[in-house]
N, C-alpha and C. Protein backbone atom coordinates (compact mmCIF):
# COMPACT_ATOMS: atom_id res chain seq x y z
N UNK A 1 -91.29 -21.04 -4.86
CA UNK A 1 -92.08 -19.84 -4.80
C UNK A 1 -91.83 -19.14 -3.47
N UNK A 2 -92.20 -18.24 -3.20
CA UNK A 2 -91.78 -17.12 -2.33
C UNK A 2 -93.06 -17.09 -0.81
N UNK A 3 -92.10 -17.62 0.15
CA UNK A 3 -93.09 -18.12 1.63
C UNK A 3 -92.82 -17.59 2.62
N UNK A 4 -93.44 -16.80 2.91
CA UNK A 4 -93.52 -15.63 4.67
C UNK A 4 -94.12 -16.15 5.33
N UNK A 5 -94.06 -16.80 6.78
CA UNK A 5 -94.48 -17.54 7.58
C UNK A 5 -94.41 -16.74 8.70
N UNK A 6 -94.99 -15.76 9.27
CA UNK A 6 -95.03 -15.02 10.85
C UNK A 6 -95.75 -16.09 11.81
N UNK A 7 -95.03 -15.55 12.57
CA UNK A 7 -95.14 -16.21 14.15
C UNK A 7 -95.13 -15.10 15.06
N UNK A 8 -95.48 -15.99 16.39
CA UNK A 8 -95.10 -14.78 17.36
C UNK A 8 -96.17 -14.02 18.61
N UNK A 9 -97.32 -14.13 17.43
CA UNK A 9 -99.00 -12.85 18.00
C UNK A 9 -99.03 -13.67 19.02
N UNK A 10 -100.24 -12.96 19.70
CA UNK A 10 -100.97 -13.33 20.65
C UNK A 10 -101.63 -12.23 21.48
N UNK A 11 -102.02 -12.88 22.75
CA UNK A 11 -102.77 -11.67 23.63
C UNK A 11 -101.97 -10.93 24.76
N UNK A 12 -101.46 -9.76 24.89
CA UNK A 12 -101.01 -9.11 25.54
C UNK A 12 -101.23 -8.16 26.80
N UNK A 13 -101.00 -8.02 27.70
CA UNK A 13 -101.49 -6.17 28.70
C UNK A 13 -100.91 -5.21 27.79
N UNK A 14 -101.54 -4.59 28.02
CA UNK A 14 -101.24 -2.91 27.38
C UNK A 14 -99.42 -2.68 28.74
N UNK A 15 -98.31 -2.17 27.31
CA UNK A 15 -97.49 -2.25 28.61
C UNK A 15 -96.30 -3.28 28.23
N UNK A 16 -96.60 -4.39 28.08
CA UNK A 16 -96.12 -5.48 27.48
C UNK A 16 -95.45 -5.59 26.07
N UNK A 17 -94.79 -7.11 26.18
CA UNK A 17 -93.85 -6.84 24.69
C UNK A 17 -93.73 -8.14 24.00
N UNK A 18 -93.80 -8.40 22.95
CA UNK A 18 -93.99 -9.72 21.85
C UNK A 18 -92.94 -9.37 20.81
N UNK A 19 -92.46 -10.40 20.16
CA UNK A 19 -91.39 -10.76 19.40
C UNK A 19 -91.63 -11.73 18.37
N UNK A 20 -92.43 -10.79 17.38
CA UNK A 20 -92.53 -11.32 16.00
C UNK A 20 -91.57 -11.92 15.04
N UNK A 21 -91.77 -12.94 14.42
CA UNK A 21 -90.50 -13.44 13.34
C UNK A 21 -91.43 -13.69 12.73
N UNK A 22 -90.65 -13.69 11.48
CA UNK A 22 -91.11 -14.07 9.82
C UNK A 22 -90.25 -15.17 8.95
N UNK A 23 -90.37 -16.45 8.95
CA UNK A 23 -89.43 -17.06 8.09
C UNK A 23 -89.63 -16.99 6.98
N UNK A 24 -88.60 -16.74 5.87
CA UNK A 24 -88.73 -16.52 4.14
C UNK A 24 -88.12 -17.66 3.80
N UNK A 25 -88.95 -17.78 2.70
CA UNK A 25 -87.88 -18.67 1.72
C UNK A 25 -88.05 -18.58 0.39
N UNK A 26 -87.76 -19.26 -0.54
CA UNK A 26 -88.14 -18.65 -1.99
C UNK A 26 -87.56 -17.68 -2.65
N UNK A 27 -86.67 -17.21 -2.48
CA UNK A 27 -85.82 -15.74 -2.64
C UNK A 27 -84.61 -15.63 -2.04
N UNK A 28 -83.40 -15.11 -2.75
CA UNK A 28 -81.91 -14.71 -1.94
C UNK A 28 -82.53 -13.52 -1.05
N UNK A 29 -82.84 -14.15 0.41
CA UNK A 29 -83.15 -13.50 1.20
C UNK A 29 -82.61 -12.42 1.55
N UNK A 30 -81.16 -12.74 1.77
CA UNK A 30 -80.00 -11.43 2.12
C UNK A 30 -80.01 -10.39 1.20
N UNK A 31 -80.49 -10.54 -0.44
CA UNK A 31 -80.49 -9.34 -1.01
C UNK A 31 -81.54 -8.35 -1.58
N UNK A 32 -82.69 -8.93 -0.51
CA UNK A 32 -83.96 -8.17 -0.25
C UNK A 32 -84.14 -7.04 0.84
N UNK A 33 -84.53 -6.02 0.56
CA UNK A 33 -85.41 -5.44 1.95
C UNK A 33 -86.42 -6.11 2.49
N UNK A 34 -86.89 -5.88 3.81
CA UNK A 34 -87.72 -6.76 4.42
C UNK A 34 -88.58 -5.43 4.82
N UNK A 35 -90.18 -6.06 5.41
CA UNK A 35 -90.70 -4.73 5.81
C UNK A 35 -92.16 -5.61 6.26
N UNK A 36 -92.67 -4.92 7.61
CA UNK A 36 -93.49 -5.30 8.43
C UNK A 36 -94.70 -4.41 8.42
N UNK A 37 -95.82 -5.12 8.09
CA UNK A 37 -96.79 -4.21 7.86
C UNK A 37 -97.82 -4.64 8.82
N UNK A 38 -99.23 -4.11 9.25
CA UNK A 38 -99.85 -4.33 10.08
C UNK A 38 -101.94 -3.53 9.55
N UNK A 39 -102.80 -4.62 9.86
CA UNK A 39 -103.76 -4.08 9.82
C UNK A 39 -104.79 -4.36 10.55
N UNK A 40 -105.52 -2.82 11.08
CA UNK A 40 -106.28 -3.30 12.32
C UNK A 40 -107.60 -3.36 11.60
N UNK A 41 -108.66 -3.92 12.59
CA UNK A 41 -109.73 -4.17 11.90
C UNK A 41 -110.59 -3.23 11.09
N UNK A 42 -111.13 -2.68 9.99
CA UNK A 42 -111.73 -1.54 9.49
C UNK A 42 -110.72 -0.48 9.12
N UNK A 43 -109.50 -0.73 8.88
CA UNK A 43 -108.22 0.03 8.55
C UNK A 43 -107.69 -0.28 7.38
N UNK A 44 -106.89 0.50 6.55
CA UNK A 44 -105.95 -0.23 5.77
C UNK A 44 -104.86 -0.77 6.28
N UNK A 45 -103.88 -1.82 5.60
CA UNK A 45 -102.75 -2.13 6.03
C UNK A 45 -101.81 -0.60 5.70
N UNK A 46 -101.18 -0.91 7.46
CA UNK A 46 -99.94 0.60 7.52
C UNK A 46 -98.51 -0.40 7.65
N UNK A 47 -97.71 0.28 6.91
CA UNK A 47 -96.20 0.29 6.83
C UNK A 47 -95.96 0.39 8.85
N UNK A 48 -95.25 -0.89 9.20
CA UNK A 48 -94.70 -0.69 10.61
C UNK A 48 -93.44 -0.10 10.45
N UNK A 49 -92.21 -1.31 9.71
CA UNK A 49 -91.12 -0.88 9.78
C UNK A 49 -90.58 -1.48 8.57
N UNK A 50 -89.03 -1.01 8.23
CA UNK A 50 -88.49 -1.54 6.91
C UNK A 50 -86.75 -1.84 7.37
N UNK A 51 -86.34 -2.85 7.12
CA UNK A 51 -84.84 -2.91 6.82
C UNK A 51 -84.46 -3.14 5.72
N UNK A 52 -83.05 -2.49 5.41
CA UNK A 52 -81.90 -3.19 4.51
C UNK A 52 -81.75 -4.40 4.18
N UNK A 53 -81.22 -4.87 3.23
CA UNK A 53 -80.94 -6.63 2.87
C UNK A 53 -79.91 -6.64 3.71
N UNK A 54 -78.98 -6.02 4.32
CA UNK A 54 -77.65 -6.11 4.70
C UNK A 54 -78.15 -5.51 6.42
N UNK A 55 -79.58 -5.15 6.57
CA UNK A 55 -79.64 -5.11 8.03
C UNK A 55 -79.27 -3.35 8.85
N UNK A 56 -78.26 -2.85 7.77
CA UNK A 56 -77.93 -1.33 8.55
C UNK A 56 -79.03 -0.36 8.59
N UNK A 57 -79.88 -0.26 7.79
CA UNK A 57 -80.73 1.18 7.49
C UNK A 57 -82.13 0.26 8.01
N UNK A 58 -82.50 0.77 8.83
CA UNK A 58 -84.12 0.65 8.90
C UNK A 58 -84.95 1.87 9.08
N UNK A 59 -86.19 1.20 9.16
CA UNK A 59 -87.08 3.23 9.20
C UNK A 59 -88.48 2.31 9.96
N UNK A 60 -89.11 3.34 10.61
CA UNK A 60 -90.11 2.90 11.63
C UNK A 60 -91.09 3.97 11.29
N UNK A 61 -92.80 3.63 11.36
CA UNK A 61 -93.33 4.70 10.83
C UNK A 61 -93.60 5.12 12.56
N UNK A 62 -94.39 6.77 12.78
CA UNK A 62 -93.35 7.69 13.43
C UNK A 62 -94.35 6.89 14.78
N UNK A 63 -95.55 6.33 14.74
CA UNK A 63 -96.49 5.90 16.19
C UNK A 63 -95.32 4.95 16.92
N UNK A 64 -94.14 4.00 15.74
CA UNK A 64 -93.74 2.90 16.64
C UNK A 64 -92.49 2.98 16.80
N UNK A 65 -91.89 4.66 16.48
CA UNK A 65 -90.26 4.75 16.76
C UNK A 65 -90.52 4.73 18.34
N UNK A 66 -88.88 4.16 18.39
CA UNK A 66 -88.74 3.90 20.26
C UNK A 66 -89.64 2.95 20.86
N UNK A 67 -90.66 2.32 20.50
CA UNK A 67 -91.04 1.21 20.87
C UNK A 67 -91.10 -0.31 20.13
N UNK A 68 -90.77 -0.26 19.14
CA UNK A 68 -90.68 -1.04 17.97
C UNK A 68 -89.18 -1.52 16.95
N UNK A 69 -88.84 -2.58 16.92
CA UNK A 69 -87.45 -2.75 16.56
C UNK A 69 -87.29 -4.05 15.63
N UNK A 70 -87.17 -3.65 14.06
CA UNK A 70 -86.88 -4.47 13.36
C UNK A 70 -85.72 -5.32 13.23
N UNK A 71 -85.37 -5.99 13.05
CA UNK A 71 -84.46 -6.77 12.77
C UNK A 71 -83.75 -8.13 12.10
N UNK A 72 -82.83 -8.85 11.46
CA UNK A 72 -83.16 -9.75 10.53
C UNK A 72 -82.04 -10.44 10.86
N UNK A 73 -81.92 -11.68 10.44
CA UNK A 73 -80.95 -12.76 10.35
C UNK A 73 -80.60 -13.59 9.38
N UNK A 74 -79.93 -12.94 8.38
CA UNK A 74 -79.68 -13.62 7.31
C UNK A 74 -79.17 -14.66 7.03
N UNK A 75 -78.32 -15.19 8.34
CA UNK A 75 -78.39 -17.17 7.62
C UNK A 75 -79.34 -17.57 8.32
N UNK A 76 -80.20 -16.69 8.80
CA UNK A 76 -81.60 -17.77 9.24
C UNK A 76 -82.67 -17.03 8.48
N UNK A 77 -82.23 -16.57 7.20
CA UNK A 77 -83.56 -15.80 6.59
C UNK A 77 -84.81 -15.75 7.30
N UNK A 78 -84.55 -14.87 7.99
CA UNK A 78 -85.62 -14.69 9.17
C UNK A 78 -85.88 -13.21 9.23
N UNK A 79 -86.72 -12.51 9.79
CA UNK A 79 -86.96 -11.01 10.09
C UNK A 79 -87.86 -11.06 11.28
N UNK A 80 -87.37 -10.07 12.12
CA UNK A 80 -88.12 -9.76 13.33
C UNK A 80 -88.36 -8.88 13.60
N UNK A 81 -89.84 -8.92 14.35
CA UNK A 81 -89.96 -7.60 15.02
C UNK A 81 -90.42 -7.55 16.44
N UNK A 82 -89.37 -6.83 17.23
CA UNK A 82 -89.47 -7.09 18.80
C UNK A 82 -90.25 -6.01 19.00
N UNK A 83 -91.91 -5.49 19.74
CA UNK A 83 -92.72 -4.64 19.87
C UNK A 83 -92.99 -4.60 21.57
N UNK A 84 -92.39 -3.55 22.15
CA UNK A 84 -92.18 -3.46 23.23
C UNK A 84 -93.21 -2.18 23.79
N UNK A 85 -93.66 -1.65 24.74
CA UNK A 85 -94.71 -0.66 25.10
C UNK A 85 -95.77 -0.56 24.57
N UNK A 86 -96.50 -1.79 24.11
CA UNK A 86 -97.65 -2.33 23.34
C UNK A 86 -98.68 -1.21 23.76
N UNK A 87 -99.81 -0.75 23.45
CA UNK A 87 -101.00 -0.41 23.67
C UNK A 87 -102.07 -0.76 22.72
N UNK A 88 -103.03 -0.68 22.93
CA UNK A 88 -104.57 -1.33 22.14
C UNK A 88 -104.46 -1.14 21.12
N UNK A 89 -104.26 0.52 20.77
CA UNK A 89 -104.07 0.27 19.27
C UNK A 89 -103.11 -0.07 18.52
N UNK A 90 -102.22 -0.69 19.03
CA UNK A 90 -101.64 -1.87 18.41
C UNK A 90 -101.84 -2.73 17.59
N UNK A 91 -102.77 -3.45 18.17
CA UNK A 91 -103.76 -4.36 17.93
C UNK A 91 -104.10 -4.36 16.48
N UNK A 92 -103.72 -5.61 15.59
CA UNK A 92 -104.01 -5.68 14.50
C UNK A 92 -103.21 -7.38 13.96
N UNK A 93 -103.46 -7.07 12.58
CA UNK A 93 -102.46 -8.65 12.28
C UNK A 93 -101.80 -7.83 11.55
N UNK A 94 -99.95 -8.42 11.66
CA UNK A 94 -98.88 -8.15 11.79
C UNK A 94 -98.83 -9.21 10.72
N UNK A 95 -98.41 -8.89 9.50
CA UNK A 95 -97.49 -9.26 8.38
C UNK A 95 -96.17 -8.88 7.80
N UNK A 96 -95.24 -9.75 7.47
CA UNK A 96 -94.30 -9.28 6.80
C UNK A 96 -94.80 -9.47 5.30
N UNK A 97 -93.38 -8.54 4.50
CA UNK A 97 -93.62 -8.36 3.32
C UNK A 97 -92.37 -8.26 2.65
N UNK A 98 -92.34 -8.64 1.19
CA UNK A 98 -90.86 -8.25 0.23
C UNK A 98 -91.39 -8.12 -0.79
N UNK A 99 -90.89 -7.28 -1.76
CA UNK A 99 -90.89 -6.83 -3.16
C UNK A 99 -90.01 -7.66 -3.66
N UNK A 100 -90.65 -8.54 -4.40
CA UNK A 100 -89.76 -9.40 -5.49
C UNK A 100 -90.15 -9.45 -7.15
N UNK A 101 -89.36 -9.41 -7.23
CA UNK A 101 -89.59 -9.10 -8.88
C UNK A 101 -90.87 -8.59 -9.09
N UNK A 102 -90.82 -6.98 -8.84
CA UNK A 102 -92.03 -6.42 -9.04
C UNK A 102 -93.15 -6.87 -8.12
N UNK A 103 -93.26 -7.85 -7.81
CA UNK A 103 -94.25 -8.50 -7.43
C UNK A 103 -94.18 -8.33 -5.52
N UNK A 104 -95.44 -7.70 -4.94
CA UNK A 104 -95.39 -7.64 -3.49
C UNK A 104 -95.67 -8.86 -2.90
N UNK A 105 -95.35 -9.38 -2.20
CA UNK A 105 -95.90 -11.08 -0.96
C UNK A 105 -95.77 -10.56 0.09
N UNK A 106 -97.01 -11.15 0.69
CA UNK A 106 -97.26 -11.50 2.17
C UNK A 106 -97.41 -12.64 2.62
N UNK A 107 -97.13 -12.83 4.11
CA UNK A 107 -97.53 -14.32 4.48
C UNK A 107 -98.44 -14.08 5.10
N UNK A 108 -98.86 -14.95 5.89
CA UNK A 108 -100.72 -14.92 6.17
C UNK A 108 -101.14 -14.21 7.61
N UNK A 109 -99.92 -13.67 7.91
CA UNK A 109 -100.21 -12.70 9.11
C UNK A 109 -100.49 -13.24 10.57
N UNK A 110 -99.94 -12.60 11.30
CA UNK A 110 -100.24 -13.48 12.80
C UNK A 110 -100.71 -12.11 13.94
N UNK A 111 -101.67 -12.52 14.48
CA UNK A 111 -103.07 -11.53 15.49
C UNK A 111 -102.10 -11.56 16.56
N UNK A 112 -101.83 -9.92 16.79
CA UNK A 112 -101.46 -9.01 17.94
C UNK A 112 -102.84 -8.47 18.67
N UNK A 113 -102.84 -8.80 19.94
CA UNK A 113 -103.95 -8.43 21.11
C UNK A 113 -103.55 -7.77 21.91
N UNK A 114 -103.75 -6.39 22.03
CA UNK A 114 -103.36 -6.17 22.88
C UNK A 114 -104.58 -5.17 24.00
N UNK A 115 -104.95 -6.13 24.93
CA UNK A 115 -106.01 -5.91 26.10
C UNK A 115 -105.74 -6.09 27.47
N UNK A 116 -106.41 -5.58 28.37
CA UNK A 116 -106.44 -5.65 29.95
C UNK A 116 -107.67 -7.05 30.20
């Protein structure tokens, strides 16, 4: 069955930078899109960022272009996201996600802090 495991969160300064990963398994990882979603408390979950199965095309929604950088490793079916110029509202739990057969998964999300 299909397993997203994020790592990574924690508590940050405003300013600062964390380096999220997601291990998959359960799925030909390489011929999925991958995509990082995030929700702060009393919010819906927002679209962070999205890559290609093959890694070339990604898209960033527009608060985390230039500070935010997806990325993936396909013999380590892995996906990352390096989040650099953090500020508060940041702050949320950080999930990855894939569309598989119709069907959306998440893994259980890992808490981004970001405070003075």
């Amino acid at each position: 069955q299909v397993q997203l495991v994020e790592s990574g969160g924690g508590l940050v300064q405003p300013g600062g930078s964390l380096r999220l990963s997601c291990a998959a398994s359960g799925f030909h990882f390489s011929n999925y899109p991958m995509s990082w979603y995030r929700q702060a408390p009393g919010k819906e979950r927002e679209l962070v960022a999205s890559i290609a199965s093959a890694g070339g095309n990604t898209n960033y929604a527009d608060s985390m272009k230039g500070r935010f950088t997806i990325s993936r490793d396909n013999a380590k079916n892995t996906v990352y996201l390096q989040m650099n110029s953090l500020k508060p509202e940041d702050t949320a739990v950080y999930y990855c996600g894939v569309r598989y057969l119709r069907q959306n998964y998440w893994g259980q999300g890992t808490q981004v802090t970001v405070s003075s």
